[in-house]
Protein backbone atom coordinates (compact mmCIF):
# COMPACT_ATOMS: atom_id res chain seq x y z
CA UNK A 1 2.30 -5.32 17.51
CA UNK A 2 4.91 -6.88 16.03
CA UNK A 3 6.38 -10.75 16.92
CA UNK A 4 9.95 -11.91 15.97
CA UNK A 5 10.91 -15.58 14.72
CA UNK A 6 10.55 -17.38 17.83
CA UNK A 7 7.69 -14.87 19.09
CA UNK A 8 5.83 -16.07 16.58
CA UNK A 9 5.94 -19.52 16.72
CA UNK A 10 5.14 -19.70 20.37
CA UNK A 11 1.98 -17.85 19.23
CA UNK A 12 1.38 -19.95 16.53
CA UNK A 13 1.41 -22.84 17.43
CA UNK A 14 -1.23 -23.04 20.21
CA UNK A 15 -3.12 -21.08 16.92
CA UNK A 16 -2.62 -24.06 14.36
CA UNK A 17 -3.30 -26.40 16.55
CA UNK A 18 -6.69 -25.49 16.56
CA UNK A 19 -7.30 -24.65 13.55
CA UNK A 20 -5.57 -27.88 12.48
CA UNK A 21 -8.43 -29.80 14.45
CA UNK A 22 -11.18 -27.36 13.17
CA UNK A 23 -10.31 -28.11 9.57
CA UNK A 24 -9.95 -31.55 10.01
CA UNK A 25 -11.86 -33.32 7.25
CA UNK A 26 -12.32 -30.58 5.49
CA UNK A 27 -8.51 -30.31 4.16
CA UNK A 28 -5.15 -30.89 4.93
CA UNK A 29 -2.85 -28.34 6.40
CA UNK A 30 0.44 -28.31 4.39
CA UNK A 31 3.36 -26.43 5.11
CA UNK A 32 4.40 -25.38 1.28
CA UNK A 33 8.67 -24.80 0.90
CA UNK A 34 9.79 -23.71 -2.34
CA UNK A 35 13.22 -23.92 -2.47
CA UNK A 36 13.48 -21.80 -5.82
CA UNK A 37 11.23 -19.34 -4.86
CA UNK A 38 12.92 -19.05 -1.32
CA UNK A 39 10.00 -19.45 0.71
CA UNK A 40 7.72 -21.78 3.21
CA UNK A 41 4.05 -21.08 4.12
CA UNK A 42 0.82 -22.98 5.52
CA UNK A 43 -1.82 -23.50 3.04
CA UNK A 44 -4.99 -25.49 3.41
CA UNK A 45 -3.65 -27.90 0.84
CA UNK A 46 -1.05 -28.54 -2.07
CA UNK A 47 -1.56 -25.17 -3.80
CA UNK A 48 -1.75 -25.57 -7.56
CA UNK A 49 0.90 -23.38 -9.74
CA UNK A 50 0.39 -20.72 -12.52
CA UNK A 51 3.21 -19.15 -14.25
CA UNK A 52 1.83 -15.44 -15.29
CA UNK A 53 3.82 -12.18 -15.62
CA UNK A 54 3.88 -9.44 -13.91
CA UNK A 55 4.50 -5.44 -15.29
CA UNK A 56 7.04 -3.17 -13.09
CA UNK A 57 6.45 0.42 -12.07
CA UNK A 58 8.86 1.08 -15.77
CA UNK A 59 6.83 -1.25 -17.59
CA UNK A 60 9.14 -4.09 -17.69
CA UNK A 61 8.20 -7.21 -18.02
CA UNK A 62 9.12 -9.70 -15.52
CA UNK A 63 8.29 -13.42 -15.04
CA UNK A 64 5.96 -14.55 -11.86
CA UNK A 65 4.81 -17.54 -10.47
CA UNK A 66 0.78 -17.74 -8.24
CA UNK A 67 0.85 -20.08 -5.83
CA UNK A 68 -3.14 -20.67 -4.87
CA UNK A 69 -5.45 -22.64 -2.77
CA UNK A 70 -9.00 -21.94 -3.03
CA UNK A 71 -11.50 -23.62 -0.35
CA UNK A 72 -14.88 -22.96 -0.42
CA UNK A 73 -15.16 -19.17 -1.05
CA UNK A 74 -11.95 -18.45 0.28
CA UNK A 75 -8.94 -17.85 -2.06
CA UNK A 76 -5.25 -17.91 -0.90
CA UNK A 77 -2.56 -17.03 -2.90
CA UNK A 78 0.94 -16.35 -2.50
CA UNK A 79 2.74 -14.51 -6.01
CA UNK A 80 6.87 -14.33 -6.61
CA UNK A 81 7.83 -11.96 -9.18
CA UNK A 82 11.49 -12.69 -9.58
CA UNK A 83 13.62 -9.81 -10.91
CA UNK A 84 16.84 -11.20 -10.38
CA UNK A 85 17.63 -10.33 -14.28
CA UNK A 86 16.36 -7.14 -13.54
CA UNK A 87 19.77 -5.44 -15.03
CA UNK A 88 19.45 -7.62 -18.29
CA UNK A 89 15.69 -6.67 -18.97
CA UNK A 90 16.71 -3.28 -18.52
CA UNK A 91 19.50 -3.42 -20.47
CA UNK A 92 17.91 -4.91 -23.50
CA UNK A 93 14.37 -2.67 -23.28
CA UNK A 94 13.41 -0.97 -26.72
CA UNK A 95 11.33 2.18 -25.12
CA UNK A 96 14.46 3.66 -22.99
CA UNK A 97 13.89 7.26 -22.47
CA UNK A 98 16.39 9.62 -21.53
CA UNK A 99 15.69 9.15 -17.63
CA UNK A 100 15.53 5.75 -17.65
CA UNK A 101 18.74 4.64 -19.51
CA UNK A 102 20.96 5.22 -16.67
CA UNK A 103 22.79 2.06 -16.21
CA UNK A 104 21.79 1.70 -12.30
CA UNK A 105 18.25 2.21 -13.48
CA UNK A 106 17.31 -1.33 -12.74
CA UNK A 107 17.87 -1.26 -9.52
CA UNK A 108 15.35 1.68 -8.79
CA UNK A 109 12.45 -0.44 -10.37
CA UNK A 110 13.55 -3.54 -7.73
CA UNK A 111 13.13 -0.70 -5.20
CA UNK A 112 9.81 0.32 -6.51
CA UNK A 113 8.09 -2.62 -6.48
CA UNK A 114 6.66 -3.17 -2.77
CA UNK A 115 5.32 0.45 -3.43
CA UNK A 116 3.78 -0.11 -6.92
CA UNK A 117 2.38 -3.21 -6.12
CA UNK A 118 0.65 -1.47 -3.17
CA UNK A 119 -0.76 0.84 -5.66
CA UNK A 120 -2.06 -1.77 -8.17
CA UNK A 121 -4.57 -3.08 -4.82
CA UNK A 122 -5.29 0.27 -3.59
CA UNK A 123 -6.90 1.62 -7.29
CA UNK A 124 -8.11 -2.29 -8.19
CA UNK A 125 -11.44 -1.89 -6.24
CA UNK A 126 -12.81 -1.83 -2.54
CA UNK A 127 -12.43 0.03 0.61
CA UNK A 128 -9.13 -0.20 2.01
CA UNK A 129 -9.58 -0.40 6.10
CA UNK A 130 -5.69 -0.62 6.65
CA UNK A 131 -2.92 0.19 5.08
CA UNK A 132 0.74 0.41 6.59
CA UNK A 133 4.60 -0.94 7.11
CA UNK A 134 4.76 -4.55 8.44
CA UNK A 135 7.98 -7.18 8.93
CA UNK A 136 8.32 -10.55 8.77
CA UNK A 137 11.63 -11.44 10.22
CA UNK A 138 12.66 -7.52 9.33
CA UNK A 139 11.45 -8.25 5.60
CA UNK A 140 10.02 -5.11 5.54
CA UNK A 141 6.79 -4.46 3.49
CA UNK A 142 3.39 -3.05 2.92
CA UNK A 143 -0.02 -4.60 4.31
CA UNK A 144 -3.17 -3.90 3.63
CA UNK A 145 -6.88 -4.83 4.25
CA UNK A 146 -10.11 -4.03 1.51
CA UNK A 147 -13.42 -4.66 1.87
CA UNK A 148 -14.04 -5.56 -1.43
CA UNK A 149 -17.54 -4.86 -3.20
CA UNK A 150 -19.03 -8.07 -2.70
CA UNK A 151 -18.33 -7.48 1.56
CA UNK A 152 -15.32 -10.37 1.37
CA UNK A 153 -12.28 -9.19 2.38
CA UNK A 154 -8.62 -9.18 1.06
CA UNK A 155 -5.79 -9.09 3.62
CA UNK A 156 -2.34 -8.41 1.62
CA UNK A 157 1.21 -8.81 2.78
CA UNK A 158 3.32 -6.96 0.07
CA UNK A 159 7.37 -8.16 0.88
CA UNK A 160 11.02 -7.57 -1.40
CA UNK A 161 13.75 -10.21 -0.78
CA UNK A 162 16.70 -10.97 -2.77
CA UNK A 163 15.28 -9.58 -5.59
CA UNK A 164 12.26 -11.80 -5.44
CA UNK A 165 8.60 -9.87 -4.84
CA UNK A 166 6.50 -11.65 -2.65
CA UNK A 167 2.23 -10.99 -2.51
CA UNK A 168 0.50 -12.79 -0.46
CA UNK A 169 -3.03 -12.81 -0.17
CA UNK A 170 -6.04 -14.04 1.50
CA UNK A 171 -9.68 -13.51 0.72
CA UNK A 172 -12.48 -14.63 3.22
CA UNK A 173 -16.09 -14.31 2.35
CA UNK A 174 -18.45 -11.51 4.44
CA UNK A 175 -18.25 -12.04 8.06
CA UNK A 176 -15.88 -15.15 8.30
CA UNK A 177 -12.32 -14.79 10.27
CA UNK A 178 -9.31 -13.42 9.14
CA UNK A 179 -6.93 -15.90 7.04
CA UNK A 180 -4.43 -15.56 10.04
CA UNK A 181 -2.77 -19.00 10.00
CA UNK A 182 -1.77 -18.28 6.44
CA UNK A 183 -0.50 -14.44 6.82
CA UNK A 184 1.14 -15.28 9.44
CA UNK A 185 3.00 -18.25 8.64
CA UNK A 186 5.31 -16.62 5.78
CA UNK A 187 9.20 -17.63 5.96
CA UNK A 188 11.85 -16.36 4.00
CA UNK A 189 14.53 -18.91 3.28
CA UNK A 190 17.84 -18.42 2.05
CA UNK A 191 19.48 -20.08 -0.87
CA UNK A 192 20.22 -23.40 1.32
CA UNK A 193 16.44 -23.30 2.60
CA UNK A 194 17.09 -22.41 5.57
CA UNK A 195 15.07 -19.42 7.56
CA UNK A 196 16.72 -15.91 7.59
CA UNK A 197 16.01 -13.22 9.67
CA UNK A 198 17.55 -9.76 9.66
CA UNK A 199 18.68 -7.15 11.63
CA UNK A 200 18.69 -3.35 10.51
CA UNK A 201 19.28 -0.26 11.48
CA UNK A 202 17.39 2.81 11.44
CA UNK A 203 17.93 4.04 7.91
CA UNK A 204 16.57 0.31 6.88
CA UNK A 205 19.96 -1.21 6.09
CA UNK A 206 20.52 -4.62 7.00
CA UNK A 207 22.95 -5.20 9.11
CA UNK A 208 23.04 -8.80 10.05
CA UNK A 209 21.52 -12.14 8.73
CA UNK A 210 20.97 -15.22 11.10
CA UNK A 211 19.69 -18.45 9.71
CA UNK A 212 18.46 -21.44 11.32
CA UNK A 213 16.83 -25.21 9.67
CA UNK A 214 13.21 -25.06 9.13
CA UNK A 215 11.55 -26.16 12.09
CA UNK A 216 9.70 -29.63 12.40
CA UNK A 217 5.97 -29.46 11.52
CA UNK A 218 2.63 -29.76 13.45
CA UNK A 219 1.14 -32.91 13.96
CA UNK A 220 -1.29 -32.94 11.47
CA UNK A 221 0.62 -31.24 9.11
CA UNK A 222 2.28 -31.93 6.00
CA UNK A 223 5.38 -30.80 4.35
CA UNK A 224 5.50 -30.31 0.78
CA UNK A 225 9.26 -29.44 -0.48
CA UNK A 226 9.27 -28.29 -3.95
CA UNK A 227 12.77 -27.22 -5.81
């Protein structure tokens, strides 16, 4: 099933609001906007930053940012790859072959990289339970579910927006509950930092973008803005 926008929040909220009570002193709730990497989602506290990089499905290098939380034995983490100088790093790339030195090239390893990320999880370890096409406000994407070896379980949201590459992922220990406040919170925002959410047609082309402010938090949340 899948919800839209407002969908969602009417189902979420009766959701946070419990688990905003259950968690209460144990952490903070924060709803985490970055305005850079054009999103907002709820973490169980100020997530800490690492700036990493991250190898396309060519082998070019592009810069990344993990955005991480980890309480208890649960880890949850939320990774931008930005490829928005995709056409540059292309351009300037020692090891062009023949195939690869088309000058639209670049824009095929954007289009890769919900696919080749998906393949990076599938091969890294673990019994994959589910794996299929997901949305979130007709972002589409890839999700998937391992058991990993230990019995904890990764649930993975794999999304492409703007030329910005968006994993996010939560692992829970054997036998506790599904990260779903976190998976499920994921907004895209557009340069403004405001919401989007498209509309597309059957071949997958978007057709329409409507925006709309962020809306006001939870009691018992906190929003942290970041540019």
């Amino acid at each position: 099933m899948r919800f839209d926008a407002r969908q969602r929040c009417l189902f979420l909220l009766p959701l946070l609001g419990a688990l905003v009570t259950t968690a209460a002193g144990a952490q903070d709730w924060v709803e985490f906007v970055h305005l850079t990497d054009r999103f907002a989602i709820m973490f169980p506290g100020e997530p800490s930053t690492e700036a990493t990089t991250h190898i396309s499905a060519n082998d070019v290098v592009y810069p990344a940012r993990i955005y991480s939380v980890r309480n208890g034995a649960t880890l949850y983490s939320v990774t931008v790859v930005d490829y928005t100088d995709a056409e540059r790093r292309h351009r300037e790339r020692p090891d062009k072959t023949d195939a690869s030195s088309n000058e639209r090239f670049w824009v095929m390893d954007i289009r890769a990289s919900v696919a080749h990320a998906a393949k990076i999880f599938r091969t890294r370890g673990g019994e994959v339970s589910y794996d299929g096409w997901v949305d979130i406000d007709k972002v589409e994407g890839q999700q998937l579910q391992i058991t990993n070896p230990d019995g904890s379980r990764s649930f993975i949201g794999i999304h492409l927006n703007a030329s910005r590459l968006y994993i996010i992922e939560g692992t829970v220990p054997k036998g506790a509950p599904a990260p779903e406040l976190f998976r499920s919170s994921m907004q895209f925002l557009n340069e403004s930092g405001e919401q989007i959410r498209y509309t597309f047609d059957p071949d997958g082309q978007r057709i329409d973008v409507r925006v709309r402010p962020l809306g006001e938090v939870q009691e018992g949340v906190r929003r942290v803005v970041v540019r």
